[in-house]
N, C-alpha and C. Protein backbone atom coordinates (compact mmCIF):
# COMPACT_ATOMS: atom_id res chain seq x y z
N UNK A 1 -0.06 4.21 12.85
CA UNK A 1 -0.32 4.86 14.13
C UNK A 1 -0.10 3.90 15.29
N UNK A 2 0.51 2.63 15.42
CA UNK A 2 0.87 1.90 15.89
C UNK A 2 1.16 2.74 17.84
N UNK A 3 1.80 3.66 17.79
CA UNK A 3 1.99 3.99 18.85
C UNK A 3 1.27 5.21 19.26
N UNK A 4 -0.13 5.72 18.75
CA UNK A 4 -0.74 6.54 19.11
C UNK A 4 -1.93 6.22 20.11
N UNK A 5 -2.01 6.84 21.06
CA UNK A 5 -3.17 6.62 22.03
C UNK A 5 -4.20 6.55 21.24
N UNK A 6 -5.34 5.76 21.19
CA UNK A 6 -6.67 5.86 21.09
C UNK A 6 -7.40 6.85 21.17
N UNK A 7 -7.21 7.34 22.55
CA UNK A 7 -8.08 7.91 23.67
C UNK A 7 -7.96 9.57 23.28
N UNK A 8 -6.77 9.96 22.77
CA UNK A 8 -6.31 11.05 22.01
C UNK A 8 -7.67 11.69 20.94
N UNK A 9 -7.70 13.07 20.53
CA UNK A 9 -8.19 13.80 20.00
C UNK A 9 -7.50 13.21 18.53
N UNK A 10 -8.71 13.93 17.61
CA UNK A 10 -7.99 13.19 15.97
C UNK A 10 -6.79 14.12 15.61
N UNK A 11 -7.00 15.16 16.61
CA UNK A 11 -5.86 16.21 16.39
C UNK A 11 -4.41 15.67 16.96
N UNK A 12 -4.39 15.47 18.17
CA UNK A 12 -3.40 14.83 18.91
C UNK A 12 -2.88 13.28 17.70
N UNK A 13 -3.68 12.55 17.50
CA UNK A 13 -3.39 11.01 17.05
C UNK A 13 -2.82 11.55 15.63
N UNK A 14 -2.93 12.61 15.10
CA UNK A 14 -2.64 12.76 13.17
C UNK A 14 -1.33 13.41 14.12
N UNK A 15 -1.02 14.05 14.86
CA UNK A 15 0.28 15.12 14.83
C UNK A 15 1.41 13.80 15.41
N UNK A 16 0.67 12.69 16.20
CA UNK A 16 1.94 11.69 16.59
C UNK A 16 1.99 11.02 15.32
N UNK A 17 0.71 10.72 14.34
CA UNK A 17 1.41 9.51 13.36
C UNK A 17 2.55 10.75 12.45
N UNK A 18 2.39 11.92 12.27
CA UNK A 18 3.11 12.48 11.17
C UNK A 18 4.47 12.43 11.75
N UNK A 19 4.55 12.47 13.49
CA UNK A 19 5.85 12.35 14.89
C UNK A 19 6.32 10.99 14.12
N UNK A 20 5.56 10.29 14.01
CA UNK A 20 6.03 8.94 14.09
C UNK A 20 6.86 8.29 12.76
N UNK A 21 6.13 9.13 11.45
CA UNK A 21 6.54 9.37 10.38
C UNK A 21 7.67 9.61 9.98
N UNK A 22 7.93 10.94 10.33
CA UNK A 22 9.09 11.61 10.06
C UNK A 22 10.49 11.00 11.24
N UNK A 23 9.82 9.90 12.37
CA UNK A 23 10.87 9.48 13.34
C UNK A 23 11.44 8.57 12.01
N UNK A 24 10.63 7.78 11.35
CA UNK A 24 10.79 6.34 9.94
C UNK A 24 11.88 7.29 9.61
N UNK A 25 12.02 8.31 8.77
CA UNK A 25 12.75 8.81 7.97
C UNK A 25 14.44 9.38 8.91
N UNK A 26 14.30 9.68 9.94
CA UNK A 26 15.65 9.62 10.38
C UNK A 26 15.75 10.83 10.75
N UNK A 27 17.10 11.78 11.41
CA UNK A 27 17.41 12.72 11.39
C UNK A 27 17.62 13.51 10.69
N UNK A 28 18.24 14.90 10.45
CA UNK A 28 18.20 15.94 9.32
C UNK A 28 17.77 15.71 8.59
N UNK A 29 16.26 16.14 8.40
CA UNK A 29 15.86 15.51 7.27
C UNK A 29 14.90 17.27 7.51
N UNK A 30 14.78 17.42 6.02
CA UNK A 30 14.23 18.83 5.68
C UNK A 30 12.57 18.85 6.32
N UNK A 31 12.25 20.55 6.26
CA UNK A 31 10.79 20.45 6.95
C UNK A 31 10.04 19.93 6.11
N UNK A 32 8.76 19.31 6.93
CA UNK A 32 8.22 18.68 6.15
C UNK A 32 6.17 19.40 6.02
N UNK A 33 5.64 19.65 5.36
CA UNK A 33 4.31 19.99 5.17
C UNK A 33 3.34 18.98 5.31
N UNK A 34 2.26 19.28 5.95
CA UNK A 34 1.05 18.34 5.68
C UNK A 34 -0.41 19.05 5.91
N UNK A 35 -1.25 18.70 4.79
CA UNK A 35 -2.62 18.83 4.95
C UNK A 35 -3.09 18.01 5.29
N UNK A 36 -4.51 18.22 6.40
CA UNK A 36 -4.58 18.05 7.22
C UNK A 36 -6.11 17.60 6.26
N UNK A 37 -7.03 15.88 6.46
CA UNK A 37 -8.81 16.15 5.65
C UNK A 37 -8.99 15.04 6.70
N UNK A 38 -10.35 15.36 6.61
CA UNK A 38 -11.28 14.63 6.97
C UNK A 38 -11.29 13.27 6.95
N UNK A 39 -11.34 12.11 7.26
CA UNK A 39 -10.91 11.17 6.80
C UNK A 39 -12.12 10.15 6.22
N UNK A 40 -13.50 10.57 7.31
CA UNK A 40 -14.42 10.00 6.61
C UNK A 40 -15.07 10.84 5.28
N UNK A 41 -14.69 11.92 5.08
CA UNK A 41 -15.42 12.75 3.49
C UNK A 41 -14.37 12.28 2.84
N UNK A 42 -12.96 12.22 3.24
CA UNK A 42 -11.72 11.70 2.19
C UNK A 42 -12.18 10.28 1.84
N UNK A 43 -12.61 9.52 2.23
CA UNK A 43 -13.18 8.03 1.63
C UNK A 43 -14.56 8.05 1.18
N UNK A 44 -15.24 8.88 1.21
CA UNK A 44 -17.00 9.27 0.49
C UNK A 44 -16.64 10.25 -0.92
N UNK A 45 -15.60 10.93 -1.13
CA UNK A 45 -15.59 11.73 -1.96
C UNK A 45 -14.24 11.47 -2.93
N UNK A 46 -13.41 11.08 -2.39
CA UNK A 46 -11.97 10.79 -3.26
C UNK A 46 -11.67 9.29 -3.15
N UNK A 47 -12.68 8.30 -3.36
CA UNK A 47 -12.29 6.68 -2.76
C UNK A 47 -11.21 6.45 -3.44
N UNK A 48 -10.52 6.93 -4.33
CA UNK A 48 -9.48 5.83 -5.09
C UNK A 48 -8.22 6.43 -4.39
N UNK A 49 -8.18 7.96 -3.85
CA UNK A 49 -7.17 8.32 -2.93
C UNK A 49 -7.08 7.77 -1.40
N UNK A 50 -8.64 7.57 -1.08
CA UNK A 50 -8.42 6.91 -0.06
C UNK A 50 -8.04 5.52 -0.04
N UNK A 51 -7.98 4.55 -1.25
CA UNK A 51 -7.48 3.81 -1.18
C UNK A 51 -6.01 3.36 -1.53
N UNK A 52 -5.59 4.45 -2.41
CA UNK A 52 -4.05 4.31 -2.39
C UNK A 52 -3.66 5.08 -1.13
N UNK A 53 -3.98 5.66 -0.34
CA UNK A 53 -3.76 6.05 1.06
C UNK A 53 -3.69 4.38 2.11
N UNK A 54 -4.56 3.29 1.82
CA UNK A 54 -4.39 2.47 2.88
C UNK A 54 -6.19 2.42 4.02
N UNK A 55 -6.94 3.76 3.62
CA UNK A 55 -7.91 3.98 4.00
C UNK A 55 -9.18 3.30 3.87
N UNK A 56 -9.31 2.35 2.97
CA UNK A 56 -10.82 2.18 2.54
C UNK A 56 -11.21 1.04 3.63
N UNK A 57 -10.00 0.41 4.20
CA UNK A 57 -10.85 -0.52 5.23
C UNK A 57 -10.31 0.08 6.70
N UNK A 58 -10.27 1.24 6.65
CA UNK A 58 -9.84 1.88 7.84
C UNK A 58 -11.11 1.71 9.32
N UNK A 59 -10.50 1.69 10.39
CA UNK A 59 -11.48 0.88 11.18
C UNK A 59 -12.58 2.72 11.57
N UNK A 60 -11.48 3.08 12.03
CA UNK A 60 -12.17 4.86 12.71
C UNK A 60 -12.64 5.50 11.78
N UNK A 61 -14.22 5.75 12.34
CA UNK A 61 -14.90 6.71 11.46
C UNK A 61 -15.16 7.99 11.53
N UNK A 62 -14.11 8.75 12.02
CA UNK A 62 -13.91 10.04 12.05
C UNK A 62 -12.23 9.65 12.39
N UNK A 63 -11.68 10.93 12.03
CA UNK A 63 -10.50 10.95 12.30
C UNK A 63 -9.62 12.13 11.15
N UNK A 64 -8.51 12.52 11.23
CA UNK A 64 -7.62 13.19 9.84
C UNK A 64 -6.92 12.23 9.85
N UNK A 65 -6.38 12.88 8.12
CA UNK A 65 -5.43 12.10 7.69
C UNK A 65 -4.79 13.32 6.98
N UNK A 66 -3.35 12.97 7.33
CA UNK A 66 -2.05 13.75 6.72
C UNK A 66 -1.86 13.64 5.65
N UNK A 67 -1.87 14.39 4.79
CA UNK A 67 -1.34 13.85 3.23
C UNK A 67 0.04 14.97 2.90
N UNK A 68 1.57 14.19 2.74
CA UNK A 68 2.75 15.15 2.26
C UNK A 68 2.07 16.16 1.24
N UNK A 69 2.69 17.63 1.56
CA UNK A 69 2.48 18.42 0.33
C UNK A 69 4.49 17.94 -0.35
N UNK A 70 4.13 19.08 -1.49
CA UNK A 70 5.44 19.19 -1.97
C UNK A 70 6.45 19.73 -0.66
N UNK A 71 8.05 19.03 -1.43
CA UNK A 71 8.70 19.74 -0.88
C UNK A 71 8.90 21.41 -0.53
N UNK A 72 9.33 22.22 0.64
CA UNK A 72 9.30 22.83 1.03
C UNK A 72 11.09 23.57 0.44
N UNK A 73 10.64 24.83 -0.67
CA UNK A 73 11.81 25.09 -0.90
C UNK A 73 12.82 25.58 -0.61
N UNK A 74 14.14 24.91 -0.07
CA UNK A 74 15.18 25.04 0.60
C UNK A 74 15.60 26.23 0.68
N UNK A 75 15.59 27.47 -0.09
CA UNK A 75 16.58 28.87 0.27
C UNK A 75 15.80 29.51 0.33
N UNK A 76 14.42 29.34 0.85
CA UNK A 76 12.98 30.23 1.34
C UNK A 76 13.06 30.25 2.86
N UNK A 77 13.14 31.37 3.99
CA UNK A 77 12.74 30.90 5.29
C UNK A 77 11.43 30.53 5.47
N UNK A 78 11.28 30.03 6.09
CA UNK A 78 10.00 28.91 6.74
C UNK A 78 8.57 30.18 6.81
N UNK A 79 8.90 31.11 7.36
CA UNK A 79 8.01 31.70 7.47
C UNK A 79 7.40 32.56 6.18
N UNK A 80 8.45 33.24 5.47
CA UNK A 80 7.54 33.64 3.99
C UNK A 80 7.26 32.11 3.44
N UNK A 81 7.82 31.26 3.39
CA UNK A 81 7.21 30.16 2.82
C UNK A 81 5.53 30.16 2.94
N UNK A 82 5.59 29.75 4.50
CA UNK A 82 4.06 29.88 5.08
C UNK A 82 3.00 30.85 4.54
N UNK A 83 3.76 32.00 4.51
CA UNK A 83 2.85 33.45 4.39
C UNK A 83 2.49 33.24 2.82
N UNK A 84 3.15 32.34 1.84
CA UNK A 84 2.63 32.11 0.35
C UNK A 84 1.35 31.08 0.12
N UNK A 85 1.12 30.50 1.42
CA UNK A 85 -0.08 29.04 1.50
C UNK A 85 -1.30 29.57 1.34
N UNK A 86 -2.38 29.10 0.40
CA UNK A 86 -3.70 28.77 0.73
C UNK A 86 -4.52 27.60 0.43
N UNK A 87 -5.41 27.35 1.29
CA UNK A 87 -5.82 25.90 1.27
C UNK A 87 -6.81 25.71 0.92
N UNK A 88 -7.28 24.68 0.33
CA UNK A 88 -8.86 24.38 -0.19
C UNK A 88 -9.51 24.27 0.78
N UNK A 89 -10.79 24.55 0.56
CA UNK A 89 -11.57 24.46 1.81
C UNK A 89 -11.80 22.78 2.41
N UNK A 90 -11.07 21.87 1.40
CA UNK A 90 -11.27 20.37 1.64
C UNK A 90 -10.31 20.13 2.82
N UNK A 91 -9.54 21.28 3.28
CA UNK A 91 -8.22 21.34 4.12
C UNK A 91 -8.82 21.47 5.18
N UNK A 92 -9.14 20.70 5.98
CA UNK A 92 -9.92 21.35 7.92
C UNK A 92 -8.44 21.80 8.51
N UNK A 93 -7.02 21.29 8.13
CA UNK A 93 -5.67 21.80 9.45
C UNK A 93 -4.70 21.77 8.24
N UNK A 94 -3.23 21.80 8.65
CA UNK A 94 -2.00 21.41 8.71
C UNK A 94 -1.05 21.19 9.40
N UNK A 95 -0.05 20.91 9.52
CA UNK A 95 1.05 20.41 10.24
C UNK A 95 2.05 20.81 9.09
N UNK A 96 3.17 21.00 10.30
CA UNK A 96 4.60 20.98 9.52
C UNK A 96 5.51 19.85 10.86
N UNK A 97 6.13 19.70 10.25
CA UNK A 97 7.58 18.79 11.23
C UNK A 97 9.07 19.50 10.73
N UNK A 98 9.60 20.15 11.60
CA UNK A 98 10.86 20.68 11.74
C UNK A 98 11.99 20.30 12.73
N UNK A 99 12.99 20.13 12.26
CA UNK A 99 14.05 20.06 13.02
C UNK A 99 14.72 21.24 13.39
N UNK A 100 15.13 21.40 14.33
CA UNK A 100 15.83 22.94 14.88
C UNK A 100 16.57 22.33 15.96
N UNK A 101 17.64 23.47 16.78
CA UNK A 101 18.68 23.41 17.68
C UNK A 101 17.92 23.95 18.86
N UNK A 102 17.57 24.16 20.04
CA UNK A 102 17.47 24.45 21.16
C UNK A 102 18.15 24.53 22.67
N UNK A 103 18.41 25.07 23.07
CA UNK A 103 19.16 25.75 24.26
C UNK A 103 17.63 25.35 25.65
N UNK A 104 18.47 24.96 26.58
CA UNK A 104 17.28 24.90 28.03
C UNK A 104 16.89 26.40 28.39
N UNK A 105 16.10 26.59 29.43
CA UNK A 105 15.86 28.12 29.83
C UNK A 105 17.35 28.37 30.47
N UNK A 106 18.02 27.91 30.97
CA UNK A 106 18.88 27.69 31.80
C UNK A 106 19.99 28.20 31.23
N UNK A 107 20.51 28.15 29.74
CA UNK A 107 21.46 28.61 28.80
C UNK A 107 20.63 30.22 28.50
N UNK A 108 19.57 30.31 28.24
CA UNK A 108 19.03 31.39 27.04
C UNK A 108 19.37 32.99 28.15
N UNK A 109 19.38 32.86 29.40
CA UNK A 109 20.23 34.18 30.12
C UNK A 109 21.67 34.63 29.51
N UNK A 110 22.32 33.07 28.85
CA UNK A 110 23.58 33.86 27.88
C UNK A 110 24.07 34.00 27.35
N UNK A 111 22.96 33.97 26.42
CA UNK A 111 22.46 34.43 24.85
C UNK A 111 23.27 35.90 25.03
N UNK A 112 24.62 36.12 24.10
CA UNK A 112 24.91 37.69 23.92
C UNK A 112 23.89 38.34 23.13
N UNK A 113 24.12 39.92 23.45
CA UNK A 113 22.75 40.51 22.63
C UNK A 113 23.35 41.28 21.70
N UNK A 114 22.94 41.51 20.62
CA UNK A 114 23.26 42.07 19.49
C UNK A 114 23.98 41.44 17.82
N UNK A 115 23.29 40.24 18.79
CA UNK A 115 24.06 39.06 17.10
C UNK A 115 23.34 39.57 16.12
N UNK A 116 23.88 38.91 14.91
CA UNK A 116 23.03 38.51 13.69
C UNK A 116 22.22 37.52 13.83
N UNK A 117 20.99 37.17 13.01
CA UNK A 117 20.46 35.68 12.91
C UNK A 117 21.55 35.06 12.68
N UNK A 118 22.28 34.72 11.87
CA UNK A 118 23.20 33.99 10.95
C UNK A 118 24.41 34.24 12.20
N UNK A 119 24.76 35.07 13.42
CA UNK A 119 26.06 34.53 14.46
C UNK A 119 24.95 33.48 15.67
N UNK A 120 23.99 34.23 15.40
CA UNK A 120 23.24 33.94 16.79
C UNK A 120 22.65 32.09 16.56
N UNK A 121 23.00 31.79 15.49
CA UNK A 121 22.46 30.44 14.80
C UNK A 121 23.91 29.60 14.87
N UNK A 122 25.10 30.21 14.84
CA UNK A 122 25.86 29.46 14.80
C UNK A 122 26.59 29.58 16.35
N UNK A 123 26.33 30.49 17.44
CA UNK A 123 26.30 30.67 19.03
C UNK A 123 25.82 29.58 19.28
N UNK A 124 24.62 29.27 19.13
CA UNK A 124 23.48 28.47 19.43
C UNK A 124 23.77 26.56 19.14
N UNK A 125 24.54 26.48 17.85
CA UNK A 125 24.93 25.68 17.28
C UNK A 125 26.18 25.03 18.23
N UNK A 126 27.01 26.12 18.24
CA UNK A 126 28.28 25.59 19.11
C UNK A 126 27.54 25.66 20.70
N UNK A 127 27.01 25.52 21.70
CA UNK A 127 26.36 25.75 22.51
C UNK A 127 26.69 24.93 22.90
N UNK A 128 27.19 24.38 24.23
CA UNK A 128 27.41 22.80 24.75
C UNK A 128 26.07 22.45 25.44
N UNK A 129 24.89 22.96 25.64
CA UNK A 129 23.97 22.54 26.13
C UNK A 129 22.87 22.31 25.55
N UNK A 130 22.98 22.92 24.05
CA UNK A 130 22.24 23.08 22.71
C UNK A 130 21.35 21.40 22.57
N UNK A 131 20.36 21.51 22.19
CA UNK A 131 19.54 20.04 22.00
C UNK A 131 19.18 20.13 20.81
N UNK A 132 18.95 18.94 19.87
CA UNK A 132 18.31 18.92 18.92
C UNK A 132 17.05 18.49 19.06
N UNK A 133 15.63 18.95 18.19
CA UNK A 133 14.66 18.72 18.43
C UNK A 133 13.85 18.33 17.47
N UNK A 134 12.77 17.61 17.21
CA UNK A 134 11.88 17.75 16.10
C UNK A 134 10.87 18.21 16.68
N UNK A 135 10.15 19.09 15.90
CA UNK A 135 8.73 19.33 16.47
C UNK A 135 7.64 19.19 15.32
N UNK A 136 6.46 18.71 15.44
CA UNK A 136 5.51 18.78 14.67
C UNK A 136 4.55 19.51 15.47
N UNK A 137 3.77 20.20 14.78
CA UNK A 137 3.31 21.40 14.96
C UNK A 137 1.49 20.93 14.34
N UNK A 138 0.54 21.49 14.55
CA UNK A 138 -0.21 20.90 13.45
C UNK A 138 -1.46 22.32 14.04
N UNK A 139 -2.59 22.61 13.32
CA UNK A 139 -3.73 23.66 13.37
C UNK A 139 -4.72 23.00 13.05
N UNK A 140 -6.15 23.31 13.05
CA UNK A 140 -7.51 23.25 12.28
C UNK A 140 -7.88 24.59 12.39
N UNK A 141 -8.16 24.66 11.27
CA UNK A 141 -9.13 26.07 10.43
C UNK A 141 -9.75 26.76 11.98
N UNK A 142 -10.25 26.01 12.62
CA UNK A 142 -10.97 26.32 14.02
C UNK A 142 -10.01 27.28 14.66
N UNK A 143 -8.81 26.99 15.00
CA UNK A 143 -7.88 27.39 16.42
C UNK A 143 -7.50 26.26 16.58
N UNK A 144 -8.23 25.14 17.05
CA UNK A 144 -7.59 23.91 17.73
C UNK A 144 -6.21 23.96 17.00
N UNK A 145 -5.14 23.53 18.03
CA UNK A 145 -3.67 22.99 17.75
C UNK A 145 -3.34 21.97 18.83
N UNK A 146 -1.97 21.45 18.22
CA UNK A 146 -1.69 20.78 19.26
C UNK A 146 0.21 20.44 18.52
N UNK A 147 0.94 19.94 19.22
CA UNK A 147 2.53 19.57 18.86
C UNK A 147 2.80 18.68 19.62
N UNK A 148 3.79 18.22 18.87
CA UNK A 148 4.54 16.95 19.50
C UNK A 148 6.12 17.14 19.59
N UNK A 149 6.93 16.91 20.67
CA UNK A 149 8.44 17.32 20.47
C UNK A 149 9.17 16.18 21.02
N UNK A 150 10.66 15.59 19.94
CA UNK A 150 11.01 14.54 19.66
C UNK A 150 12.60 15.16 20.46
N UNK A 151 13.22 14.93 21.25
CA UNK A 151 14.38 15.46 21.33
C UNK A 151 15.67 13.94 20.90
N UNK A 152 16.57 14.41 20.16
CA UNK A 152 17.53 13.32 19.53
C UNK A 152 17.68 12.41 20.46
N UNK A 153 18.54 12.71 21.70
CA UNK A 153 18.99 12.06 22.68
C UNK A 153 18.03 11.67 23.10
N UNK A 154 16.83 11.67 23.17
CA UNK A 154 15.56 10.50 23.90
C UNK A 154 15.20 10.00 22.33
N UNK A 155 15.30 9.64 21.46
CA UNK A 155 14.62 9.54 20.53
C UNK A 155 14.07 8.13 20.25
N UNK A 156 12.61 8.12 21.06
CA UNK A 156 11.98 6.89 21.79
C UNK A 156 10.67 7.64 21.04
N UNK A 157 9.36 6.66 21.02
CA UNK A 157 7.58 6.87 21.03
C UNK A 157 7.55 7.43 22.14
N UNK A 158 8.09 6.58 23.42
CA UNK A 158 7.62 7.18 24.79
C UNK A 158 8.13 8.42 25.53
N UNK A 159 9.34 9.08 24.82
CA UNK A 159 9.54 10.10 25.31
C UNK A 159 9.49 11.41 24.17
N UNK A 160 7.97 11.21 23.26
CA UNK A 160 7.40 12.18 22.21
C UNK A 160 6.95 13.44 23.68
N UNK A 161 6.66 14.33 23.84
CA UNK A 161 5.93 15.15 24.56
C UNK A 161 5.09 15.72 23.51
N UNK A 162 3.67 15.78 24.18
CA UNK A 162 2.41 16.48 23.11
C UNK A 162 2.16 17.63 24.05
N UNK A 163 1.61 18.42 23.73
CA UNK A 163 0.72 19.80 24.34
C UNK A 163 0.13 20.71 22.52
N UNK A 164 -0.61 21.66 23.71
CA UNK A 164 -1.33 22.68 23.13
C UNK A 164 -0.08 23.43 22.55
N UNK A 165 0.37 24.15 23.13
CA UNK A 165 1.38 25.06 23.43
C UNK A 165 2.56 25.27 23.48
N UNK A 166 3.47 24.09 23.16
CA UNK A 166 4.99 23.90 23.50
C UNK A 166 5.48 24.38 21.91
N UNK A 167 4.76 24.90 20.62
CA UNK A 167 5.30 25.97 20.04
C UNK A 167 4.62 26.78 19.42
N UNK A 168 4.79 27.91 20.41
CA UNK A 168 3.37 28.86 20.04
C UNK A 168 3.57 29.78 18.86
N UNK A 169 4.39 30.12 18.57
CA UNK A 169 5.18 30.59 17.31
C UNK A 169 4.67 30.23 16.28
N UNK A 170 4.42 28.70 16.03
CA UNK A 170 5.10 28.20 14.62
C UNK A 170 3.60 27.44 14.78
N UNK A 171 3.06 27.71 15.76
CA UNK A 171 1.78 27.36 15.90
C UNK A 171 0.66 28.06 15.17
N UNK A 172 1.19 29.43 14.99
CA UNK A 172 0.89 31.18 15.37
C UNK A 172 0.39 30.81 13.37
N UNK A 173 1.94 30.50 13.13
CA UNK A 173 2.46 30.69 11.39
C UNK A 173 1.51 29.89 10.88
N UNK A 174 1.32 28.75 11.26
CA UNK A 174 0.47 28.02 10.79
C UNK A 174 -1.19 28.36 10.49
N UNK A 175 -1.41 28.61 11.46
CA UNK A 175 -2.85 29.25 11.56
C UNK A 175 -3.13 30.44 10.54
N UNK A 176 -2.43 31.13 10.69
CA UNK A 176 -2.23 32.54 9.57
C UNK A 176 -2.71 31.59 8.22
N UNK A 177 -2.10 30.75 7.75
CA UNK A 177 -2.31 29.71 6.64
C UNK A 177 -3.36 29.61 5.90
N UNK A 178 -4.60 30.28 7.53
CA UNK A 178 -6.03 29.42 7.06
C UNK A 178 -6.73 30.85 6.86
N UNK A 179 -6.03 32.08 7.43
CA UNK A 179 -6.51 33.44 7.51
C UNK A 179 -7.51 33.94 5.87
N UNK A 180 -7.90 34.55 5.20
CA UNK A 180 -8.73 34.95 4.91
C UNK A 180 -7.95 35.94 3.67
């Protein structure tokens, strides 16, 4: 977590280290899953995970910690994927980190109407204004969320952007996760 604020929520500081994570691993790189625990019950109740985690002399005594699920299977869309999840109650959140294409508001007026997903993905693709993005996304069982968005061409710590809200969507999917 080298480049995570302090001062940050444990929500905010777990969604930049998983930002920061998946920055280690590089571009195109498939979505990625994470459950979301406790970090002080994860070292009172699972010590030998918290110590092959790196945790047992961890300084913060509250905080999450991300742990990879399995890979996320490739010819599933993202969203029935999601809609197949349930979590132990040892799960307080999750996060996912995705890469996707994005257009400014400024392009999306001309967006033709009546594509397919599959023309409207490859419109979008050829797009000369098109950005690539990562976003990590992350929930708690609560509501609380929060995201982080990585765009290629800045692809710096200091130009991560965090908010509540910058993907309310996939924010949306996530939460469903924890539904009942």
């Amino acid at each position: 977590m080298s480049n995570t604020p302090m001062a940050a929520s444990p929500l905010t500081r777990a969604v930049l280290e998983i930002d920061e994570y998946a920055s280690g691993l590089g571009w195109d790189q498939p979505a990625r899953l994470f459950a979301l625990v406790d970090t002080a019950q994860l070292r009172a109740q699972e010590p030998a995970l918290a110590s092959q985690l790196g945790l047992e002399d961890a300084q913060e005594s509250s905080g999450l910690t991300p742990i990879e699920q399995d890979e996320i299977p490739a010819g599933k869309p993202l969203d029935e994927f999601l809609g197949t999840i349930a979590w132990p109650d040892a799960v307080v959140g999750c996060a996912l980190t995705v890469e996707r294409l994005m257009l400014p508001p400024s392009a999306e007026a001309s967006v033709p109407e009546g594509l397919s997903e599959a023309r409207l993905a490859k419109w979008v693709a050829e797009h000369p204004a098109r950005q690539e993005v990562r976003m990590t996304v992350a929930v708690l069982r609560d509501g609380t969320r929060d995201s982080a968005l990585r765009l290629r061409e800045k692809d710096s710590p200091t130009e991560v952007r965090t908010g509540r809200d910058l993907v309310p969507g996939l924010a949306e999917a996530l939460s469903a996760t924890f539904a009942d």
